[in-house]
PDB file of N, CA and C in Angstrom:
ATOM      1  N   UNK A   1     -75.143  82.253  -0.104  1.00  0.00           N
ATOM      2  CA  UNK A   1     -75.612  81.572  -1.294  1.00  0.00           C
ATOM      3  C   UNK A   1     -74.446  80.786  -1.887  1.00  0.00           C
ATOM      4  N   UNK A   2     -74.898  79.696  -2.048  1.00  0.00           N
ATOM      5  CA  UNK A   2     -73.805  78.917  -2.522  1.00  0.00           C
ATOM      6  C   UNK A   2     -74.129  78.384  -4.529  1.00  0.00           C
ATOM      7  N   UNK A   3     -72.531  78.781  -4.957  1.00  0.00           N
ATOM      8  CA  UNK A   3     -72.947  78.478  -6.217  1.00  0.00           C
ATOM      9  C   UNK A   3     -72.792  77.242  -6.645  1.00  0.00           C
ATOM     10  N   UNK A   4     -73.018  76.732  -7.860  1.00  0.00           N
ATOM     11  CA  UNK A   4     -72.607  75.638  -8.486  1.00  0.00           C
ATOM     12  C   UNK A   4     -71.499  75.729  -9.338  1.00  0.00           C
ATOM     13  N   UNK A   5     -70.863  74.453  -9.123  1.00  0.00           N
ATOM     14  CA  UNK A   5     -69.555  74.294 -10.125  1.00  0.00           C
ATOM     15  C   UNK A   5     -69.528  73.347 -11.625  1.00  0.00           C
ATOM     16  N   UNK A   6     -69.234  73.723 -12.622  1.00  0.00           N
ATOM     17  CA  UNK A   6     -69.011  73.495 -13.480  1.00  0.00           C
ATOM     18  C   UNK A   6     -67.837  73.559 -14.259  1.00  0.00           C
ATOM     19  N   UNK A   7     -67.680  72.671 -15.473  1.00  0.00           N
ATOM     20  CA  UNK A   7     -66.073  72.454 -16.121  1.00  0.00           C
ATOM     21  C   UNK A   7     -66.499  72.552 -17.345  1.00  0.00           C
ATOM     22  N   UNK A   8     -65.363  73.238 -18.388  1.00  0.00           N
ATOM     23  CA  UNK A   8     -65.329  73.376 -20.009  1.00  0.00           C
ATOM     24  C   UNK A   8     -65.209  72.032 -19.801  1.00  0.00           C
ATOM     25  N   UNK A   9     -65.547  71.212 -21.113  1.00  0.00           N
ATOM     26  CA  UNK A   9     -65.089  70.273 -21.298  1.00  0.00           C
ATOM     27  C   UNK A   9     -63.514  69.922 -20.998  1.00  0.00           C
ATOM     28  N   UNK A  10     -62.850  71.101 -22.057  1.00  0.00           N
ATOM     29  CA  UNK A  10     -61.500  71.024 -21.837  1.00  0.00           C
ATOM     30  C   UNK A  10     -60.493  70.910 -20.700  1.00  0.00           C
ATOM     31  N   UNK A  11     -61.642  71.828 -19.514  1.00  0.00           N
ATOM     32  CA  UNK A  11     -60.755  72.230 -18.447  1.00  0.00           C
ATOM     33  C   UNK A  11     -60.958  70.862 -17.627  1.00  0.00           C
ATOM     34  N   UNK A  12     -62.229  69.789 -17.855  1.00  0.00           N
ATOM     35  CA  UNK A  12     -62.002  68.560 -17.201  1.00  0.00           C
ATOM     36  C   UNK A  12     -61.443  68.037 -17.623  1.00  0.00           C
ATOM     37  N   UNK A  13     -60.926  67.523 -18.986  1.00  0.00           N
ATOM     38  CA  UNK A  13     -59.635  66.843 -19.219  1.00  0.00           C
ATOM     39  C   UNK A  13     -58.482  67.437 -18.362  1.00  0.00           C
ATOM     40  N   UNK A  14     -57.991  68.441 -18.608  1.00  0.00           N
ATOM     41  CA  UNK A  14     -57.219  68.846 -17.340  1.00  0.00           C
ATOM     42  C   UNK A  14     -57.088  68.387 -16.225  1.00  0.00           C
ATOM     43  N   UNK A  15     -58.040  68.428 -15.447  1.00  0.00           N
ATOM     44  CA  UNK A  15     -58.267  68.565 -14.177  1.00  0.00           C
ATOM     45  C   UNK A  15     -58.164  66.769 -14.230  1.00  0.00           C
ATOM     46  N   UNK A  16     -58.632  65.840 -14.901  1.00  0.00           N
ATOM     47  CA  UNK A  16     -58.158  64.447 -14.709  1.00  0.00           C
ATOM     48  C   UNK A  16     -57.161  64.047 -14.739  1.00  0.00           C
ATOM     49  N   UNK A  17     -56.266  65.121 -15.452  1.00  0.00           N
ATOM     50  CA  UNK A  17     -54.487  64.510 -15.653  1.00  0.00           C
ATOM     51  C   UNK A  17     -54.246  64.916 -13.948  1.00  0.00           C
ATOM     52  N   UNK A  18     -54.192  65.940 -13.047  1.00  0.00           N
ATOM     53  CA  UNK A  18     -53.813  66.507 -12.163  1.00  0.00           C
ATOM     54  C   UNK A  18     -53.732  65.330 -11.623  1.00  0.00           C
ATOM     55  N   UNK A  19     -52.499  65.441 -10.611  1.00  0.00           N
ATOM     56  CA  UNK A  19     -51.937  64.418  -9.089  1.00  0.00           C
ATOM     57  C   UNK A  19     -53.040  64.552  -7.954  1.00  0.00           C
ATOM     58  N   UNK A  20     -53.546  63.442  -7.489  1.00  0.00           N
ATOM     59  CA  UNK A  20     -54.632  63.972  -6.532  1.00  0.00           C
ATOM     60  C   UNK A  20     -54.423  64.341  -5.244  1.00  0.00           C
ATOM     61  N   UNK A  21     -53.175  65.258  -5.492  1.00  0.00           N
ATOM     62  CA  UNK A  21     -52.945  65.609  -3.949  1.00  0.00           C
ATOM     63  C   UNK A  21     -53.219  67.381  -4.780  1.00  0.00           C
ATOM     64  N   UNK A  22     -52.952  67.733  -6.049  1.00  0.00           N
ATOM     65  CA  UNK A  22     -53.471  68.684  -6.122  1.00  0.00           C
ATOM     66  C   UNK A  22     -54.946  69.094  -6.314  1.00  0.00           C
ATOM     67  N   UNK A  23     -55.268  68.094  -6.710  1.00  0.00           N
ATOM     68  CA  UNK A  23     -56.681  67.882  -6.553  1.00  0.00           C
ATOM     69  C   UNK A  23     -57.143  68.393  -5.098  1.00  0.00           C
ATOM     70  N   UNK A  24     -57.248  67.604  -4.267  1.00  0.00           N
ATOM     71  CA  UNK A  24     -57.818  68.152  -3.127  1.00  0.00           C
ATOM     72  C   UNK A  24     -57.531  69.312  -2.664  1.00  0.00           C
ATOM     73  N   UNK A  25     -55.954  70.039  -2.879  1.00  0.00           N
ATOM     74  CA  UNK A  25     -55.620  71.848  -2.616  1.00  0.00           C
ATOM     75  C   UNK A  25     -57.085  72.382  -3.484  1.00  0.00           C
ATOM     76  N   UNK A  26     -57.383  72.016  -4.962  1.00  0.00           N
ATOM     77  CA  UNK A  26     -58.016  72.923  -5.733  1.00  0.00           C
ATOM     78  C   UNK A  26     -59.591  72.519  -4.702  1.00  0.00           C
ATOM     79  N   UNK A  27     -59.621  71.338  -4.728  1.00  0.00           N
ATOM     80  CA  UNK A  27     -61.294  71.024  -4.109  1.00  0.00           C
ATOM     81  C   UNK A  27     -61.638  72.249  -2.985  1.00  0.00           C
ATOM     82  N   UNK A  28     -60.221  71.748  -2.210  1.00  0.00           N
ATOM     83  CA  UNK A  28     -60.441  73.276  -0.590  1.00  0.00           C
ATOM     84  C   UNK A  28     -61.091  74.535  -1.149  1.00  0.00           C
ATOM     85  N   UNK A  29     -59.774  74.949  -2.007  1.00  0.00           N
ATOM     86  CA  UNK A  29     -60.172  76.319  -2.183  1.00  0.00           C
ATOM     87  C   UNK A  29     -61.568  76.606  -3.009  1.00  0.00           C
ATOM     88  N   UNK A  30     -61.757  75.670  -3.829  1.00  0.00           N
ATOM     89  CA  UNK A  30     -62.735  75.899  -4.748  1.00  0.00           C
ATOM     90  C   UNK A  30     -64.170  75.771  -3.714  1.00  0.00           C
ATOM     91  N   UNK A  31     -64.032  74.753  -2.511  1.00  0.00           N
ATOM     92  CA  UNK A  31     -65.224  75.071  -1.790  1.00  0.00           C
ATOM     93  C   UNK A  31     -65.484  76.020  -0.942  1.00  0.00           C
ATOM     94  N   UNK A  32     -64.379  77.281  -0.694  1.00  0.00           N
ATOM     95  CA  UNK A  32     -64.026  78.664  -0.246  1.00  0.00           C
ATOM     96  C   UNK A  32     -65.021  79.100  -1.294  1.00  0.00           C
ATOM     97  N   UNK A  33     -64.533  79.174  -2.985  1.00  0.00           N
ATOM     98  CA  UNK A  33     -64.650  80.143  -3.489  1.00  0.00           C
ATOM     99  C   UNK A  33     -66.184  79.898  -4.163  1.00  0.00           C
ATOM    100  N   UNK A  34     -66.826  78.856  -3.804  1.00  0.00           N
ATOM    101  CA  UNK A  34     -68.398  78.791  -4.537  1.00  0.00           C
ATOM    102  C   UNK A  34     -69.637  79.266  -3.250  1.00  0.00           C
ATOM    103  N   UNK A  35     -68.439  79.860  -2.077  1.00  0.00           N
ATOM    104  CA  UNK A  35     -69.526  80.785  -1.453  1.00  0.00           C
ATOM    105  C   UNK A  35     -69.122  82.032  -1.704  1.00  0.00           C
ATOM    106  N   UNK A  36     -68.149  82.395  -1.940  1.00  0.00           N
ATOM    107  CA  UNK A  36     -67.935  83.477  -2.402  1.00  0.00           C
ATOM    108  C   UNK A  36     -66.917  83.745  -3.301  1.00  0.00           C
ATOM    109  N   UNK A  37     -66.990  84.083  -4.891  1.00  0.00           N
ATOM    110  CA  UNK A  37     -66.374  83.251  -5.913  1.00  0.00           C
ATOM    111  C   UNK A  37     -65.911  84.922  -5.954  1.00  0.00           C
ATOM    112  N   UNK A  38     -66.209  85.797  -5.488  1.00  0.00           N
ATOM    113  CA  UNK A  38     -65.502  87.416  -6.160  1.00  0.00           C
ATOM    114  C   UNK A  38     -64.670  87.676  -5.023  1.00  0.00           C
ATOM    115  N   UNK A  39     -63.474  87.100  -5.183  1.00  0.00           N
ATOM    116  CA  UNK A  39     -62.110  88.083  -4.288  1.00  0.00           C
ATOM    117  C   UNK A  39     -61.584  88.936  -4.907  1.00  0.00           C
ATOM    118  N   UNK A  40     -61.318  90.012  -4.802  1.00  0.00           N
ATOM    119  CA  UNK A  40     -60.389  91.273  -5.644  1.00  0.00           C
ATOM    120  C   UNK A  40     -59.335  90.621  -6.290  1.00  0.00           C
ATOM    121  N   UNK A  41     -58.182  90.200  -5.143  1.00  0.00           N
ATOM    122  CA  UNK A  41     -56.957  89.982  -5.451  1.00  0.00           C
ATOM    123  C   UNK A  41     -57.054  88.960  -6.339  1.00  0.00           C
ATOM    124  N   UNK A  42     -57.894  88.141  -6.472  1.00  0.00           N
ATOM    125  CA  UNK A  42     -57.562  86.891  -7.320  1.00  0.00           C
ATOM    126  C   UNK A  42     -58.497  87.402  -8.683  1.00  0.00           C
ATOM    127  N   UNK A  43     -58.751  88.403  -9.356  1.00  0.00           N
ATOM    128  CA  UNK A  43     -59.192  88.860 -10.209  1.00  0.00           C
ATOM    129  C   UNK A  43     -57.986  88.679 -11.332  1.00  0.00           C
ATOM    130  N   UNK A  44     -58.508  88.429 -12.497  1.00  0.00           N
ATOM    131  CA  UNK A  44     -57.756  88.388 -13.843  1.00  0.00           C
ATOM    132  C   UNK A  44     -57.538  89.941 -14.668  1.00  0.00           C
ATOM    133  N   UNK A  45     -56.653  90.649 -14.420  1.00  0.00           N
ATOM    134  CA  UNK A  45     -56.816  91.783 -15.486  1.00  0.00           C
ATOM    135  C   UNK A  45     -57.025  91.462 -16.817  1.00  0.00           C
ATOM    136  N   UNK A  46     -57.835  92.356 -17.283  1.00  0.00           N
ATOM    137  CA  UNK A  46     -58.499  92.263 -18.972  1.00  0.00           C
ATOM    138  C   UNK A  46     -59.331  91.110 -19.341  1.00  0.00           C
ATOM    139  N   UNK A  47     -59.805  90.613 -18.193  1.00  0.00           N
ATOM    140  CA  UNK A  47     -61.070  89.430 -18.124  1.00  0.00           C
ATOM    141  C   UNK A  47     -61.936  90.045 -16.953  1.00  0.00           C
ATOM    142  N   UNK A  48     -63.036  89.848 -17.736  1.00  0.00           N
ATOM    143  CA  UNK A  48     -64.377  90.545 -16.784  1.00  0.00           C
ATOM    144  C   UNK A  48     -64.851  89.190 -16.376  1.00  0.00           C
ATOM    145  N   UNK A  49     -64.937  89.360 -14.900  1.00  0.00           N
ATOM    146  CA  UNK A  49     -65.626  87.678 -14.156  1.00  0.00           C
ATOM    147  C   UNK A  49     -64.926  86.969 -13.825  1.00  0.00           C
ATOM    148  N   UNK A  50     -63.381  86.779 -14.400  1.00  0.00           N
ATOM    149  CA  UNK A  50     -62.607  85.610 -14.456  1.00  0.00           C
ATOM    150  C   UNK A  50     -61.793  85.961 -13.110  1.00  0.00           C
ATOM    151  N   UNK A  51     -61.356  84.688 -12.224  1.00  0.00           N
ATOM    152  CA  UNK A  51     -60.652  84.737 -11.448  1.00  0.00           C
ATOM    153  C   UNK A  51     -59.833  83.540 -11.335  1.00  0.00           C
ATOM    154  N   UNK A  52     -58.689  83.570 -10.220  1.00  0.00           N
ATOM    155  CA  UNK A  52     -57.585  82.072 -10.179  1.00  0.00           C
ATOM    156  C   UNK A  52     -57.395  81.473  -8.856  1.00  0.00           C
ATOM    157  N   UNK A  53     -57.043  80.772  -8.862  1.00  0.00           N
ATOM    158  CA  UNK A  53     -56.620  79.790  -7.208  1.00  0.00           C
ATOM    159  C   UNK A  53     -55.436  79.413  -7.903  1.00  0.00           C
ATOM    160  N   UNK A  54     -54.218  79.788  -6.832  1.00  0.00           N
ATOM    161  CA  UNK A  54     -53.085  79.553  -6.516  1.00  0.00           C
ATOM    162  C   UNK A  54     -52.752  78.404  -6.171  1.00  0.00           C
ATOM    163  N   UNK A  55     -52.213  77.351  -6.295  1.00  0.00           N
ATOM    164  CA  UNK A  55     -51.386  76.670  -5.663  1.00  0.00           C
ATOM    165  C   UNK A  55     -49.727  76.869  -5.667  1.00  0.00           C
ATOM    166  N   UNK A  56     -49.237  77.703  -5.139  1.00  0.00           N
ATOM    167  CA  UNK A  56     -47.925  78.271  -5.067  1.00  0.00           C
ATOM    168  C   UNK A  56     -46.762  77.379  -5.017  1.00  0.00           C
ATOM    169  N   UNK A  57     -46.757  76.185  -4.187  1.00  0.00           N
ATOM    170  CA  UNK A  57     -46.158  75.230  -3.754  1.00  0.00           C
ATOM    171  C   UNK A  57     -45.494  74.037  -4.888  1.00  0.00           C
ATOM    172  N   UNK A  58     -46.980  74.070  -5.876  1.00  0.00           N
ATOM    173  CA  UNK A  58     -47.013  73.202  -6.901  1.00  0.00           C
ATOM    174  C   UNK A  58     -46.826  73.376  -8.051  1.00  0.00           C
ATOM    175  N   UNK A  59     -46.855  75.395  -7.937  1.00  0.00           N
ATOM    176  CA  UNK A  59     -46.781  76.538  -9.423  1.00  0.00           C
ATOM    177  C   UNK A  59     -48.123  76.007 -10.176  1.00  0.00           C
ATOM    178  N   UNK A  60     -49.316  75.505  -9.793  1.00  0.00           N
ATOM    179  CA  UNK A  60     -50.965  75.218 -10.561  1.00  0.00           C
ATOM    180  C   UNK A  60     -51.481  76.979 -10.613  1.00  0.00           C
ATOM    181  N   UNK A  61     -52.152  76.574 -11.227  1.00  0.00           N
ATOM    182  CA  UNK A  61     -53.086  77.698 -11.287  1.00  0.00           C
ATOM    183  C   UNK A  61     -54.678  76.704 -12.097  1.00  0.00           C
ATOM    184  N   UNK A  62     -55.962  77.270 -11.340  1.00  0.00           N
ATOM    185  CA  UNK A  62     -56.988  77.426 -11.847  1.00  0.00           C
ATOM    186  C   UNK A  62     -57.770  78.933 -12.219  1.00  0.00           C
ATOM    187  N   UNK A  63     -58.422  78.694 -13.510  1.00  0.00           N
ATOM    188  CA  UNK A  63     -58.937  79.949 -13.620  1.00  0.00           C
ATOM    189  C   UNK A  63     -60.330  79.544 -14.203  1.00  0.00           C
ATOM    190  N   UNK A  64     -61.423  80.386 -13.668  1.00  0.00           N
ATOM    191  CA  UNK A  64     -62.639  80.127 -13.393  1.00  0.00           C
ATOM    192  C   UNK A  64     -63.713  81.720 -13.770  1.00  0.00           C
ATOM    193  N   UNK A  65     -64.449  81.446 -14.458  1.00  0.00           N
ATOM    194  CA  UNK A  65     -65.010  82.412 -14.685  1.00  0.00           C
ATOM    195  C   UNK A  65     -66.724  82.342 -14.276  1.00  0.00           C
ATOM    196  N   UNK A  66     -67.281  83.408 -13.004  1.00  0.00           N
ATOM    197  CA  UNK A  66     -68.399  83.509 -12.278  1.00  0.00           C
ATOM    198  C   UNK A  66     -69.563  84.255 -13.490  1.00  0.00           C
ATOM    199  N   UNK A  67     -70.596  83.118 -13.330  1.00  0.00           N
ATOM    200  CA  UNK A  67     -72.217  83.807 -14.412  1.00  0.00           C
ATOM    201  C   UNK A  67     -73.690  83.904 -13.235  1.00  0.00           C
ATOM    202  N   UNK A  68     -73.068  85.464 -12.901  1.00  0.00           N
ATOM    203  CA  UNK A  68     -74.046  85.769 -11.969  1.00  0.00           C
ATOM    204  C   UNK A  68     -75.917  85.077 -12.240  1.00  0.00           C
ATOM    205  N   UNK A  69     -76.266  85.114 -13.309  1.00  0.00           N
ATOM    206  CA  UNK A  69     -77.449  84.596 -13.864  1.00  0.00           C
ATOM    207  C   UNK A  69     -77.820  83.621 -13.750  1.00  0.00           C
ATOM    208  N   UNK A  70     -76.919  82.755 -13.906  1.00  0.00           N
ATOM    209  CA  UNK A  70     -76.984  80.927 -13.699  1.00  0.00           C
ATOM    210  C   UNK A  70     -76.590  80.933 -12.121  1.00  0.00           C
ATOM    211  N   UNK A  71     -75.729  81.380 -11.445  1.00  0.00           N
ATOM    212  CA  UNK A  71     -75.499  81.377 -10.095  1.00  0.00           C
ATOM    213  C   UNK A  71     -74.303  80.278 -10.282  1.00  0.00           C
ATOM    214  N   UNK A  72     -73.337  80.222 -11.121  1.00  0.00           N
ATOM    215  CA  UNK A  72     -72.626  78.947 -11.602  1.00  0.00           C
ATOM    216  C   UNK A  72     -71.124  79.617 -11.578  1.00  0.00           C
ATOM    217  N   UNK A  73     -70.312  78.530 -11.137  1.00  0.00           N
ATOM    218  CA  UNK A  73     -68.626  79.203 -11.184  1.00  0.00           C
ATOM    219  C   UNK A  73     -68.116  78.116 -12.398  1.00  0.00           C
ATOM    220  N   UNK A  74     -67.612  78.445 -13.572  1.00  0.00           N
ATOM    221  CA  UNK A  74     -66.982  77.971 -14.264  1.00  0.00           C
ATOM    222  C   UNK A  74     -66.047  77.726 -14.491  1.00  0.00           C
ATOM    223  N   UNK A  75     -65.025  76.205 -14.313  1.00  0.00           N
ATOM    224  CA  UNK A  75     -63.568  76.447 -14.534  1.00  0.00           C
ATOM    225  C   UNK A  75     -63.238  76.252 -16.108  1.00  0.00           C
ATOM    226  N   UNK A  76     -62.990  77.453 -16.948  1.00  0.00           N
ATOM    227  CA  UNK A  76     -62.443  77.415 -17.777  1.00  0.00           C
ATOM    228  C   UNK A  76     -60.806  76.470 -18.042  1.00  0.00           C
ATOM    229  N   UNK A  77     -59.676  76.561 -16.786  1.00  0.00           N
ATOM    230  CA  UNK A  77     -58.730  75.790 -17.546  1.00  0.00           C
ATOM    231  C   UNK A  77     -57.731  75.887 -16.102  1.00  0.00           C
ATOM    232  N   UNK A  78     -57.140  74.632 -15.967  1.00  0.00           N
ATOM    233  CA  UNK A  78     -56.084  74.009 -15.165  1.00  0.00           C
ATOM    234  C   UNK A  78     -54.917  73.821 -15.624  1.00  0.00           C
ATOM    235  N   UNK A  79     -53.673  74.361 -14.720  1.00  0.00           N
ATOM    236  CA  UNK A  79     -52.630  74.355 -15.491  1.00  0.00           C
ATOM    237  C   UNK A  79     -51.688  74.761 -15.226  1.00  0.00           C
ATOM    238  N   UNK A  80     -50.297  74.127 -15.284  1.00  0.00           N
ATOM    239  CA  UNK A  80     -49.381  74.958 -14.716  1.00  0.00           C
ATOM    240  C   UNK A  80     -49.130  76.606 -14.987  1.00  0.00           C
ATOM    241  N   UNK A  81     -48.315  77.447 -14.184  1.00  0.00           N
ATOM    242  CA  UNK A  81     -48.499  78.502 -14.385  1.00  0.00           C
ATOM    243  C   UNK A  81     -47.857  78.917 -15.542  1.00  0.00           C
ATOM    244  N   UNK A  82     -46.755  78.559 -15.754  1.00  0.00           N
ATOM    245  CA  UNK A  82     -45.791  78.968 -17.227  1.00  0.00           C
ATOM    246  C   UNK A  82     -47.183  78.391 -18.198  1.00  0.00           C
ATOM    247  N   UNK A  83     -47.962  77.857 -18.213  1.00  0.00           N
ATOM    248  CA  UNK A  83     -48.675  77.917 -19.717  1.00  0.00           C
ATOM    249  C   UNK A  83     -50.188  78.093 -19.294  1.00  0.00           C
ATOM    250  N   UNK A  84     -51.017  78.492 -18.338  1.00  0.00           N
ATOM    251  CA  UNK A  84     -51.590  78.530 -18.206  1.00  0.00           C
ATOM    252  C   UNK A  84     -53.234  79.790 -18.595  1.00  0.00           C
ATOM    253  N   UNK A  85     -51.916  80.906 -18.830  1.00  0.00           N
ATOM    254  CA  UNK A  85     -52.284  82.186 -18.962  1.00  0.00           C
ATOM    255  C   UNK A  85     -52.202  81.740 -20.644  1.00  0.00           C
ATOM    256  N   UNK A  86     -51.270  81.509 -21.111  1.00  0.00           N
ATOM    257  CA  UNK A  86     -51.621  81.130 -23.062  1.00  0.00           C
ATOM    258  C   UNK A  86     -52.717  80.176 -23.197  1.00  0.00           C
ATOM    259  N   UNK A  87     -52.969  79.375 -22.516  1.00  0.00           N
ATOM    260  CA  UNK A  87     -53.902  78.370 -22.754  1.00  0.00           C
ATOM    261  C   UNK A  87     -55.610  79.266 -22.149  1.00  0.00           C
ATOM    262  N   UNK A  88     -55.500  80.079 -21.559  1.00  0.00           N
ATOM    263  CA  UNK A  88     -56.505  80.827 -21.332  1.00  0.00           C
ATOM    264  C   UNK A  88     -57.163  82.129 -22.639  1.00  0.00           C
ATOM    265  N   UNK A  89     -55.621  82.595 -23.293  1.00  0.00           N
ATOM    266  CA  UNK A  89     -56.043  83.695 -24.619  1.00  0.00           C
ATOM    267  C   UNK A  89     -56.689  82.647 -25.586  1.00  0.00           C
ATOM    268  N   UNK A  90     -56.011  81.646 -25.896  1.00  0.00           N
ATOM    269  CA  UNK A  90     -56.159  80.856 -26.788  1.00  0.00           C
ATOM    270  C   UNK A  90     -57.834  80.279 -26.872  1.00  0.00           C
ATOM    271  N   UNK A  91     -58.101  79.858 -25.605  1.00  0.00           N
ATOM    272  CA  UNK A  91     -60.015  79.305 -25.247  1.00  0.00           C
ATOM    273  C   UNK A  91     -60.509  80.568 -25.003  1.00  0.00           C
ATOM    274  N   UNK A  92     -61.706  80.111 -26.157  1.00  0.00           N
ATOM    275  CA  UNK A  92     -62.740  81.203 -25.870  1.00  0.00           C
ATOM    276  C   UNK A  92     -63.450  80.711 -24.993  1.00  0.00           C
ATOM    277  N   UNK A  93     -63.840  80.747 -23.954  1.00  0.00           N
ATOM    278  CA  UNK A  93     -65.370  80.255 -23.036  1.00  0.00           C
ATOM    279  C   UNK A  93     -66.549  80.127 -23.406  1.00  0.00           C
ATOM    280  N   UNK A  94     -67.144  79.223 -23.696  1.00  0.00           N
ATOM    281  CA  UNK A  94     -68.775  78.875 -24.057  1.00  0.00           C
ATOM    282  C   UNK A  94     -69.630  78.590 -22.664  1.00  0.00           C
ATOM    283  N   UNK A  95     -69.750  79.102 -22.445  1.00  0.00           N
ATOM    284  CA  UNK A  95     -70.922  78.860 -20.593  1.00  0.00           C
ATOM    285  C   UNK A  95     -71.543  77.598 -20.852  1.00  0.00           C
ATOM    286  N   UNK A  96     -72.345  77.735 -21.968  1.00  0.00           N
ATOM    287  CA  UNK A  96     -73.495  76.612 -22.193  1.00  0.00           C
ATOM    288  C   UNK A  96     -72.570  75.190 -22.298  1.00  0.00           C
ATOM    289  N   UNK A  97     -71.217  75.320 -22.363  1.00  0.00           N
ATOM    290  CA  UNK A  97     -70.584  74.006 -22.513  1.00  0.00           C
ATOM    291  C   UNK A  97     -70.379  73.542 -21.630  1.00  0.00           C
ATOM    292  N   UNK A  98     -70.825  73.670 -20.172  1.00  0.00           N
ATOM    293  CA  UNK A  98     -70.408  73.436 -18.672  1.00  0.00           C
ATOM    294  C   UNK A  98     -70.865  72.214 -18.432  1.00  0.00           C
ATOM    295  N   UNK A  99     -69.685  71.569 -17.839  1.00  0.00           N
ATOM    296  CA  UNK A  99     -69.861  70.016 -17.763  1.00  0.00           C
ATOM    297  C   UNK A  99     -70.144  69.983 -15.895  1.00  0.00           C
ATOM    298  N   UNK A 100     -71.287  69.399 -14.979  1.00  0.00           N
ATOM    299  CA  UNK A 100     -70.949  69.109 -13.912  1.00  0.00           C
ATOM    300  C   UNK A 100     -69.586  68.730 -13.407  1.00  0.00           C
ATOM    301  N   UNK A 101     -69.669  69.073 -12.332  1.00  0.00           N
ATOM    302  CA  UNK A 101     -67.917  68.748 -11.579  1.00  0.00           C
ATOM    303  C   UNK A 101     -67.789  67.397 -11.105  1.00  0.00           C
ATOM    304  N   UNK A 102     -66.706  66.928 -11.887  1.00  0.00           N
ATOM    305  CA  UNK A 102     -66.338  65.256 -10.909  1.00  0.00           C
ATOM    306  C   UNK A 102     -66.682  65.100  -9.517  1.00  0.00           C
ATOM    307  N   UNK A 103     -67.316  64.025  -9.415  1.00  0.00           N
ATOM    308  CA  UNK A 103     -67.352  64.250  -7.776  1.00  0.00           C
ATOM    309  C   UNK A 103     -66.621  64.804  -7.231  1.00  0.00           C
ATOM    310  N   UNK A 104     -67.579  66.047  -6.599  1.00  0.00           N
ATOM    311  CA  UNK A 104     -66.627  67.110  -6.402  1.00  0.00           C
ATOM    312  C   UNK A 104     -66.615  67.015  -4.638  1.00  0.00           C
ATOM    313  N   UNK A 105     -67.723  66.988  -4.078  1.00  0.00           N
ATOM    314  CA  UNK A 105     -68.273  66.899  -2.777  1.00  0.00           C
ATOM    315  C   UNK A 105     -68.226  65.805  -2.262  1.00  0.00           C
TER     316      UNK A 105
END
């Protein structure tokens, strides 16, 4: 089952500043993770649902939170890693605010 992707508003502003060579790392993985969006390891402690994609190389991080109900993966927020995790306490997540994904496919 494949899910659908969606963006906070916020987290697509983000994701438009990004270099589009990181762009396409996040596109890969993100089309890994909308068949199967629950990996353990990439789980967020003290966030229920929320998970991240690494880009190690580039120090990015995405973090994305799965709504089994809607069948929808949400990226809450893009970002380097030194601020990425503050910029995540700071947003609360609204589901219903989910913007379709830039041409994503």
């Amino acid at each position: 089952m494949s899910y659908k992707l969606k963006f906070l508003p916020s987290a697509l502003r983000e994701w438009r500043k990004l270099a589009p060579e990181i762009k396409e790392q996040f596109k890969l993985h993100l089309s890994h993770r909308l068949e199967n969006p629950h990996i353990d390891n990439a789980r967020i402690r003290g966030y229920k649902h929320h998970y991240k994609i690494k880009i190690r190389a580039a120090g990015y991080r995405l973090i994305y939170e799965v709504e089994e109900k809607a069948i929808t993966v949400y990226v809450i927020c893009v970002g380097r890693r030194d601020t990425i995790y503050k910029i995540l306490k700071k947003r609360k997540p609204k589901i219903t605010d989910g913007q379709p994904a830039p041409n994503f496919k």
